[in-house]
C-alpha atoms as a PDB file:
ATOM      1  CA  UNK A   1      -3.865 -14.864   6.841  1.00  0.00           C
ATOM      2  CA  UNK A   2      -0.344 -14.963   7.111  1.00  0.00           C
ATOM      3  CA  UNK A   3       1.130 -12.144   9.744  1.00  0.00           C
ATOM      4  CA  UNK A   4       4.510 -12.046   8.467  1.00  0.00           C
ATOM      5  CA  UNK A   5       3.270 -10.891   4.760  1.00  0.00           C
ATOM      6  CA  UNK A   6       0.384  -8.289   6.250  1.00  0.00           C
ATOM      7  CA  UNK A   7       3.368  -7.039   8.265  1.00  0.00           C
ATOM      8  CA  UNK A   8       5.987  -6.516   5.428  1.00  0.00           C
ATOM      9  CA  UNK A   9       2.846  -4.750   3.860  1.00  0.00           C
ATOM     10  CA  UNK A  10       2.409  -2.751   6.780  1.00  0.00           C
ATOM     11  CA  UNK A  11       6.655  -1.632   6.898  1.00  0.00           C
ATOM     12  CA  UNK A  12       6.185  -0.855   3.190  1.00  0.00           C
ATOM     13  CA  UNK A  13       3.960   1.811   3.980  1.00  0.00           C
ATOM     14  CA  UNK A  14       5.533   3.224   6.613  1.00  0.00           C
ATOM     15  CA  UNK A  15       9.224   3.670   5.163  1.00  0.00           C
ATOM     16  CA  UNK A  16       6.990   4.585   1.649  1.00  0.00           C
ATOM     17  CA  UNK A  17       5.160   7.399   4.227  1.00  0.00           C
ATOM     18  CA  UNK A  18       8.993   8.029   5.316  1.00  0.00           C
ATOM     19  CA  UNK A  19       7.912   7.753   8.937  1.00  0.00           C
ATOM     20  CA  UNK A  20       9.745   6.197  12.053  1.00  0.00           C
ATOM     21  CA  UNK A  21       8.289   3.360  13.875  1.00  0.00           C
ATOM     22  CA  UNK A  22       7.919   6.176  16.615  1.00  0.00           C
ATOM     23  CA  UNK A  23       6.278   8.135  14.200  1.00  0.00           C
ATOM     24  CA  UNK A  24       4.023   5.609  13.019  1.00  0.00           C
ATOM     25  CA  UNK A  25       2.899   3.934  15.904  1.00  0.00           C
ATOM     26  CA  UNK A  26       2.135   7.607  17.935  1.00  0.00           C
ATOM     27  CA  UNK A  27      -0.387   8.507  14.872  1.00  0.00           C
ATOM     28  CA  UNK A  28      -2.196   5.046  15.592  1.00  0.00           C
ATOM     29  CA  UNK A  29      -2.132   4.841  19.299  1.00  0.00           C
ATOM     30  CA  UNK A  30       0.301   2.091  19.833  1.00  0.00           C
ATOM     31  CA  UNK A  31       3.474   1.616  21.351  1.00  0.00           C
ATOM     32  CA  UNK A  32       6.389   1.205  18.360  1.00  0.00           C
ATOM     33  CA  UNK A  33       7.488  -2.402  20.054  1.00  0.00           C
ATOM     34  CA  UNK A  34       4.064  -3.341  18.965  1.00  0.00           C
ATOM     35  CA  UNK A  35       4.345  -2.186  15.448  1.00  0.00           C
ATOM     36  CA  UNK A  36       8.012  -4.296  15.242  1.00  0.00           C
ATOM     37  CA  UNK A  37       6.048  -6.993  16.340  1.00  0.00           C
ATOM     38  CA  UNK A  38       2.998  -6.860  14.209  1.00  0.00           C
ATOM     39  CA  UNK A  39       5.905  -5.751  11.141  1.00  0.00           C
ATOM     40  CA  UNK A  40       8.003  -8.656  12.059  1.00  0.00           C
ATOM     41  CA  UNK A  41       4.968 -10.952  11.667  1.00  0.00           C
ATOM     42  CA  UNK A  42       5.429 -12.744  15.357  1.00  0.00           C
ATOM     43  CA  UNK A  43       2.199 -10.870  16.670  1.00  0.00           C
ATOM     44  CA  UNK A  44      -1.582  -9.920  14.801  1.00  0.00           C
ATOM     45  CA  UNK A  45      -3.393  -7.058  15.459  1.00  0.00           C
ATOM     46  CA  UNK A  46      -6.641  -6.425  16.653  1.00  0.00           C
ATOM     47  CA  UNK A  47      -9.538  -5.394  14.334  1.00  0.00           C
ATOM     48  CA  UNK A  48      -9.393  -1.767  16.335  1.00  0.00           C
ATOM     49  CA  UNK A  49      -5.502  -1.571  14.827  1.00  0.00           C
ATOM     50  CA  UNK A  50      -6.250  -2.651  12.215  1.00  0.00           C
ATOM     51  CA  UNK A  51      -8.950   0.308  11.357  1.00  0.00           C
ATOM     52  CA  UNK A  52      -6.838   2.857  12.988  1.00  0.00           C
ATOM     53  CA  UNK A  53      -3.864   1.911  10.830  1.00  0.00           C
ATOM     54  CA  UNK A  54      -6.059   2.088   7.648  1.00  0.00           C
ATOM     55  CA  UNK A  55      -8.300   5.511   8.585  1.00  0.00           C
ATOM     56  CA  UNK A  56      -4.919   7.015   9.860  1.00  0.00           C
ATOM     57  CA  UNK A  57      -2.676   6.515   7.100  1.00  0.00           C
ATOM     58  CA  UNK A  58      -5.348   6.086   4.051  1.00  0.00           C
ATOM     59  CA  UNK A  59      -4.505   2.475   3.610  1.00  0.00           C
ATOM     60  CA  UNK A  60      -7.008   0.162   2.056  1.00  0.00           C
ATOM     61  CA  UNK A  61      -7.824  -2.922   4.728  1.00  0.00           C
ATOM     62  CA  UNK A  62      -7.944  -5.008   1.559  1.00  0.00           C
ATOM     63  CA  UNK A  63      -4.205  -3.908   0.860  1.00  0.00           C
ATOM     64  CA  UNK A  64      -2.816  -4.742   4.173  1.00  0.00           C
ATOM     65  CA  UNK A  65      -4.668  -8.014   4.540  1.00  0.00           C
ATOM     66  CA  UNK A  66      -4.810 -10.040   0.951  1.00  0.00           C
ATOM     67  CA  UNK A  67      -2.780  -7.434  -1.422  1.00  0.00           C
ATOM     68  CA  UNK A  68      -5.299  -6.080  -3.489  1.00  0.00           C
ATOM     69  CA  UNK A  69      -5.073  -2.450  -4.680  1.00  0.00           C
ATOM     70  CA  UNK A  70      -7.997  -0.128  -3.905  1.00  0.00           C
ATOM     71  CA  UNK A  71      -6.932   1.915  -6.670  1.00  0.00           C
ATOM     72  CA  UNK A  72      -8.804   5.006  -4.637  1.00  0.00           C
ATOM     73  CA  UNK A  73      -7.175   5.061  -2.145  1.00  0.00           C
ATOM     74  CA  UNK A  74      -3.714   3.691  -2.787  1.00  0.00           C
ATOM     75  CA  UNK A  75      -0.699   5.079  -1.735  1.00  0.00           C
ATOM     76  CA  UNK A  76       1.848   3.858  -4.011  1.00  0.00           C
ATOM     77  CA  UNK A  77       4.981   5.427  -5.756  1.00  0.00           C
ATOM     78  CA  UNK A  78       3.712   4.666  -9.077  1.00  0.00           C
ATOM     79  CA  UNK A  79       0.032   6.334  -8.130  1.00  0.00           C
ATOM     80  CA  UNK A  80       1.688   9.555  -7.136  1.00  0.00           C
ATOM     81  CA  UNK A  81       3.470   9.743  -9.914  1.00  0.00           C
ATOM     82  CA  UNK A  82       0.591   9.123 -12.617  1.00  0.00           C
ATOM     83  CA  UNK A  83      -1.671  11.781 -10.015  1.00  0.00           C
ATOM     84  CA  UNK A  84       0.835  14.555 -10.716  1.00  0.00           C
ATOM     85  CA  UNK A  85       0.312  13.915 -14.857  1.00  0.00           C
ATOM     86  CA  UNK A  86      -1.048  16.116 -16.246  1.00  0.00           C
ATOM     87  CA  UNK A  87      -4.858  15.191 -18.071  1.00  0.00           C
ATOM     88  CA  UNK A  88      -3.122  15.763 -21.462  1.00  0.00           C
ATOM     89  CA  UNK A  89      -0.705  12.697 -21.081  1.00  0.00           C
ATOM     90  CA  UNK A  90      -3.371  10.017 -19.499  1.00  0.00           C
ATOM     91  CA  UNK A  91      -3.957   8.173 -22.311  1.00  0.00           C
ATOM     92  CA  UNK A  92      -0.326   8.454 -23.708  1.00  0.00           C
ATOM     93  CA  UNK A  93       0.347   6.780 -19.958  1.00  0.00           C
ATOM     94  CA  UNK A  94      -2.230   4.341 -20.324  1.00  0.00           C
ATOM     95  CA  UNK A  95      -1.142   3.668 -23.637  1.00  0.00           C
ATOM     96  CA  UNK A  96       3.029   3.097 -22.366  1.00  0.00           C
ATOM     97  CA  UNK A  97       1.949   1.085 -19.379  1.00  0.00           C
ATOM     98  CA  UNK A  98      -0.675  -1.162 -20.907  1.00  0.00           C
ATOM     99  CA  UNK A  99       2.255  -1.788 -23.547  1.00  0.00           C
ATOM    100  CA  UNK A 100       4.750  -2.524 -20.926  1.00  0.00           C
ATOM    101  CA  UNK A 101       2.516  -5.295 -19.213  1.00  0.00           C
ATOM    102  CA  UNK A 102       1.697  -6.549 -22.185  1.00  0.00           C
ATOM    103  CA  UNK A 103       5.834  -6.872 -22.893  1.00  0.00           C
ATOM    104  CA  UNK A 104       6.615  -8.204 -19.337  1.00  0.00           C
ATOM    105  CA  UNK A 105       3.556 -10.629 -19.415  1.00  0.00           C
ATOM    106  CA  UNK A 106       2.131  -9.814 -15.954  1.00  0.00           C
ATOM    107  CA  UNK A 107      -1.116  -9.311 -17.001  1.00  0.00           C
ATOM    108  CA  UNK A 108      -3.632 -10.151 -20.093  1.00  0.00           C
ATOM    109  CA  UNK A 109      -4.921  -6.972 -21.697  1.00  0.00           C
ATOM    110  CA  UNK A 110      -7.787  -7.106 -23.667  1.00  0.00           C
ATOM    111  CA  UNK A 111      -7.009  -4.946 -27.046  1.00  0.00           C
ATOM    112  CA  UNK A 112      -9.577  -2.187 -27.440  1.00  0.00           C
END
């Protein structure tokens, strides 16, 4: 695992959450010279961080540690945005994005 990518992960979230390091680091229990470190990559964290970080904040441990998505639980601008649509548009929404990643080639879509 590479702690200079799980800790640009980590920064996302927080400035995504709009918190401090101050902020951040008082909801998890840890001092915010820690969390530069552990953000900067030049120190891990503990499996006991690690779980307060995710149970604290809502994060998926999958997320901070390989990338993957928990689509549940995710916390990402474009989640909140498709949560506040309303039920009449999802499909229209599906429809636009599946369209657009089909345009920008990030991902193979399998055609209904």
């Amino acid at each position: 695992m590479d702690k200079a990518i799980i800790g640009k992960r980590v920064r996302l979230q927080r400035e995504y959450l709009g918190l401090t390091r101050e902020q951040f680091a008082g909801k998890v229990d840890i001092s915010w010279r820690f969390l530069a470190e552990i953000e900067n990559g030049t120190t891990g964290m503990s499996a006991e961080t690690l779980y307060k970080i995710c149970t604290a904040f809502g994060i998926s441990a999958d997320h901070l540690l390989l990338g993957r998505e928990n689509v549940s639980s995710a916390k990402t601008p474009c989640m909140e945005l498709l949560s506040k649509a309303p039920p009449s548009c999802t499909s229209y929404l599906e429809d636009i994005l599946k369209a657009y990643l089909r345009t920008i080639d990030v991902i193979k879509i399998e055609m209904e």
